[in-house]
C-alpha atoms as a PDB file:
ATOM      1  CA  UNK A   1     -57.845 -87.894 -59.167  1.00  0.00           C
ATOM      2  CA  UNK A   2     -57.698 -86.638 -62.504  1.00  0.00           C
ATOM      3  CA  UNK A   3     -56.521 -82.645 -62.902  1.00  0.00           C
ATOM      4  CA  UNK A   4     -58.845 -81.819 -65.873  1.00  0.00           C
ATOM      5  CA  UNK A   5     -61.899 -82.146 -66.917  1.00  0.00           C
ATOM      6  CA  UNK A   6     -65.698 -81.336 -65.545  1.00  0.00           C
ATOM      7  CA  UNK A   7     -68.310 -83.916 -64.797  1.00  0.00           C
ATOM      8  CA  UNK A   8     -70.948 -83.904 -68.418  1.00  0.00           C
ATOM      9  CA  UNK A   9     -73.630 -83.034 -65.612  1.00  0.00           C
ATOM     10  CA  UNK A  10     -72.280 -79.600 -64.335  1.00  0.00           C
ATOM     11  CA  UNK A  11     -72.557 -78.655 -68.115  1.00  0.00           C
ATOM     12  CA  UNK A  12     -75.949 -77.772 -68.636  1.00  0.00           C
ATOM     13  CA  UNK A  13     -78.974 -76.490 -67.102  1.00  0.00           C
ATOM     14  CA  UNK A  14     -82.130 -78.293 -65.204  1.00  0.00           C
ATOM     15  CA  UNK A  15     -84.636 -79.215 -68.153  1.00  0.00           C
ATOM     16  CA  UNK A  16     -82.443 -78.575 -70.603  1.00  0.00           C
ATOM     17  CA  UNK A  17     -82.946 -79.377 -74.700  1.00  0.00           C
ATOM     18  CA  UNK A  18     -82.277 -83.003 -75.093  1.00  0.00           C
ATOM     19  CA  UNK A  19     -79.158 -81.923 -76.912  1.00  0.00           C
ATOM     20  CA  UNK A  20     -77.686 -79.910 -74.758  1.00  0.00           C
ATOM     21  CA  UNK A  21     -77.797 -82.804 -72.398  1.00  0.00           C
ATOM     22  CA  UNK A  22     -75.694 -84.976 -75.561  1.00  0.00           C
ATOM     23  CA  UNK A  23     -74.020 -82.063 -76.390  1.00  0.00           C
ATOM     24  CA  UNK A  24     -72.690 -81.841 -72.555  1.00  0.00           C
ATOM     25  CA  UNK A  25     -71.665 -85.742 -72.960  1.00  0.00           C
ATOM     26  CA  UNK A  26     -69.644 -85.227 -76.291  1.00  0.00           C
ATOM     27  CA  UNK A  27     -67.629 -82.454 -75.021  1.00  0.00           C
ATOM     28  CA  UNK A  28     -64.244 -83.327 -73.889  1.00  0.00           C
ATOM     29  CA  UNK A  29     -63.284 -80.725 -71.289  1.00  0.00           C
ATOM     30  CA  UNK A  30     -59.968 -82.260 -70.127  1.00  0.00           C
ATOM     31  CA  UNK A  31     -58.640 -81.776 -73.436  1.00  0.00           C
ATOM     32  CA  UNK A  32     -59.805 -78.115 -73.378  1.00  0.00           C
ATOM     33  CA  UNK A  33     -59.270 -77.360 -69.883  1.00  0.00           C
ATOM     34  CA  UNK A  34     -55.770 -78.599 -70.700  1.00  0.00           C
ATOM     35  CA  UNK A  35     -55.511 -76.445 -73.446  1.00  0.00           C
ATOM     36  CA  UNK A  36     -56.733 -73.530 -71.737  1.00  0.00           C
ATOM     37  CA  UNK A  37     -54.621 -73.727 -68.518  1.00  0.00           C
ATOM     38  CA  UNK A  38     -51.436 -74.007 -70.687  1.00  0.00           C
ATOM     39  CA  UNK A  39     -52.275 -70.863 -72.863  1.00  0.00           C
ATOM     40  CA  UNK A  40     -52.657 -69.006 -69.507  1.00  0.00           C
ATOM     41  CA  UNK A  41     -49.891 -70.359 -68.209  1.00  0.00           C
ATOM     42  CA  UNK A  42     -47.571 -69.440 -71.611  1.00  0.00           C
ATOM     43  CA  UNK A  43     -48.311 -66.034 -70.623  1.00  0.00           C
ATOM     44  CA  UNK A  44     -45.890 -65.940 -67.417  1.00  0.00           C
ATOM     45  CA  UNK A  45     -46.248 -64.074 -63.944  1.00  0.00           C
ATOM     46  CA  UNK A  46     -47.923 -60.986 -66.384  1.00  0.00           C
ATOM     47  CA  UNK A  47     -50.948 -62.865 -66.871  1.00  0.00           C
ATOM     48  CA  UNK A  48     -53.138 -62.549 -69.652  1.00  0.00           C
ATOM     49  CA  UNK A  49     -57.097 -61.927 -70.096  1.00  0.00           C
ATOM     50  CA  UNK A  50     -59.528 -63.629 -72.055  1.00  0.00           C
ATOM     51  CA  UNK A  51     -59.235 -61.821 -75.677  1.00  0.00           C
ATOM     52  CA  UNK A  52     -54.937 -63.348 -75.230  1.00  0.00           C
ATOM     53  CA  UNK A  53     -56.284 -66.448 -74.214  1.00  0.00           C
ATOM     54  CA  UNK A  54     -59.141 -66.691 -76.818  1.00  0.00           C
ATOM     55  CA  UNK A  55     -56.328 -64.898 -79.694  1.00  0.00           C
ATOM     56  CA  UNK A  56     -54.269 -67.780 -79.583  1.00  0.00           C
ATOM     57  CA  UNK A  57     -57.171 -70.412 -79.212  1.00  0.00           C
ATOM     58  CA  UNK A  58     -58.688 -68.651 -82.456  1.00  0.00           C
ATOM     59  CA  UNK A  59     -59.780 -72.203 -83.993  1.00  0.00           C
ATOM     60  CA  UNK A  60     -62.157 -72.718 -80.828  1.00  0.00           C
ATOM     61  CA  UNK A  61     -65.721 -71.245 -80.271  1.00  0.00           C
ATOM     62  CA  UNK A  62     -65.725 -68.317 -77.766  1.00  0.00           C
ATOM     63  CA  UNK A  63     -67.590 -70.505 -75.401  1.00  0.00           C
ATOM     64  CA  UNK A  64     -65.408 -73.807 -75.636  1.00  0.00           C
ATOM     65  CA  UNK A  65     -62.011 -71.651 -74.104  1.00  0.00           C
ATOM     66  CA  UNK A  66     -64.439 -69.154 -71.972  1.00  0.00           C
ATOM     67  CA  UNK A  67     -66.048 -71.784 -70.313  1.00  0.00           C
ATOM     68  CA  UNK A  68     -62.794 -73.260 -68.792  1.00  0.00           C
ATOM     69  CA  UNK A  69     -61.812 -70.341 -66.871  1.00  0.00           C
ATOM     70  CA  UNK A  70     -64.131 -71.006 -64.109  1.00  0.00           C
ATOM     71  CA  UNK A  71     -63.776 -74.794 -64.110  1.00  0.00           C
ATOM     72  CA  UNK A  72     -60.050 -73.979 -63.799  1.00  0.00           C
ATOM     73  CA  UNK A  73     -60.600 -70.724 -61.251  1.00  0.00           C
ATOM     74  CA  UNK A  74     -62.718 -73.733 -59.139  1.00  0.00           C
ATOM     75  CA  UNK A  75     -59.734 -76.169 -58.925  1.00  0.00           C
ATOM     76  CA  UNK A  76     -57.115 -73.429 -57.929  1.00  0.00           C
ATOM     77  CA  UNK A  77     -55.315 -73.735 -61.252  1.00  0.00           C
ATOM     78  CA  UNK A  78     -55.450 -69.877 -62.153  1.00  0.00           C
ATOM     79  CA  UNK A  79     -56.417 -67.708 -60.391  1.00  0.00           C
ATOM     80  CA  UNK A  80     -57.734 -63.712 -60.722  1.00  0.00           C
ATOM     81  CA  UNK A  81     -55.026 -61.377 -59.716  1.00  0.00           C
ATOM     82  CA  UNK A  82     -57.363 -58.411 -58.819  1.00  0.00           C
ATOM     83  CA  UNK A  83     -56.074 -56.108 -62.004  1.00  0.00           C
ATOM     84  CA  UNK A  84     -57.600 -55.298 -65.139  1.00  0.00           C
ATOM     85  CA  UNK A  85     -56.643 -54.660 -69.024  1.00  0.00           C
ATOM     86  CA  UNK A  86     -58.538 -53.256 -71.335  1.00  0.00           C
ATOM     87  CA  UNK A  87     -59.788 -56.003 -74.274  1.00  0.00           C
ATOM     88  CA  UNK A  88     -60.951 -55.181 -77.502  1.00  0.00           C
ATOM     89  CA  UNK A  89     -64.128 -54.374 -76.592  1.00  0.00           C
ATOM     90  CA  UNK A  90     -62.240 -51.031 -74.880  1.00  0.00           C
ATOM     91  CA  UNK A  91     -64.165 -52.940 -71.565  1.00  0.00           C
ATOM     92  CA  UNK A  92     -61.602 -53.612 -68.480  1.00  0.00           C
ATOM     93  CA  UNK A  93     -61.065 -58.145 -68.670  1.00  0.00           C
ATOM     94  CA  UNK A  94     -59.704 -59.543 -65.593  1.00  0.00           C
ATOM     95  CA  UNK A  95     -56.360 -60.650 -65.807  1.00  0.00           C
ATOM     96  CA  UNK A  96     -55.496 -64.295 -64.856  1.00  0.00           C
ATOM     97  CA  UNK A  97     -52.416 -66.203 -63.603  1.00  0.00           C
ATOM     98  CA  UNK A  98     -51.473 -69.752 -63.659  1.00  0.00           C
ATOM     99  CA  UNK A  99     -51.673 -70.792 -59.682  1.00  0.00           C
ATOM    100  CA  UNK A 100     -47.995 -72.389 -59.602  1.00  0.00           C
ATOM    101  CA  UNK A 101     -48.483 -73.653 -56.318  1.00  0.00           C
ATOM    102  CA  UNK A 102     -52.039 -74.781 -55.470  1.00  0.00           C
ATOM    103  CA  UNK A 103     -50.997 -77.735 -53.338  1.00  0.00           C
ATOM    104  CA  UNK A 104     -48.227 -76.133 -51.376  1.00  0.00           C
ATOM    105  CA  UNK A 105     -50.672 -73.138 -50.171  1.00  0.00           C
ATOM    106  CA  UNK A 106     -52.903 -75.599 -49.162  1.00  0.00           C
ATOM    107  CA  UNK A 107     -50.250 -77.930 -46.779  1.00  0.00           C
ATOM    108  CA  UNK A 108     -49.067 -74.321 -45.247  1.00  0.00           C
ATOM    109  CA  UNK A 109     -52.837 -73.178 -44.570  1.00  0.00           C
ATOM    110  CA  UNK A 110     -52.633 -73.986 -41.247  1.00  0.00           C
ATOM    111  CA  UNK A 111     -49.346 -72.414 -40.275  1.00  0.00           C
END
């Protein structure tokens, strides 16, 4: 089973444009996700929030790196560590961590 990347139909919206629909095939979100789970992850046990994560992705539109976050939240590969930091909006982001463990939490659920 492959790590990243979301299925082209989870992309869009029921009657959507035509090329939205295309659009949603084109994209490649394993590359992205990819991309996206390493930045977080570059930023350590402190986390980071989306204006770090979309600073050092500046060569990406806003919604090719935002859209990953919940694609990666969904397969346990960051996760939301309750806090907040102000972004440059001077609005409180949610700070995220890379999930170092996913897999090991799971096998010791039941313990």
């Amino acid at each position: 089973m492959a790590v990243y990347g979301t299925e082209p139909y989870k992309l869009y919206r029921t009657g959507a444009p035509d090329t939205s629909v295309a659009a949603a095939y084109e994209v490649n979100t394993s590359r992205l996700e990819k991309m996206v789970h390493d930045v977080i992850r570059s930023f350590g046990d402190k986390g980071c929030i989306s204006d770090d994560v979309r600073e050092v992705m500046s060569d990406f539109a806003y919604s090719s790196v935002t859209a990953r976050y919940r694609s990666l939240e969904e397969k346990e590969l960051i996760r939301y560590t309750g806090e907040k930091r102000k972004g440059l909006s001077g609005r409180g982001q949610r700070v995220m961590v890379v999930d170092s463990h996913p897999i090991q939490r799971d096998l010791w659920a039941g313990f």
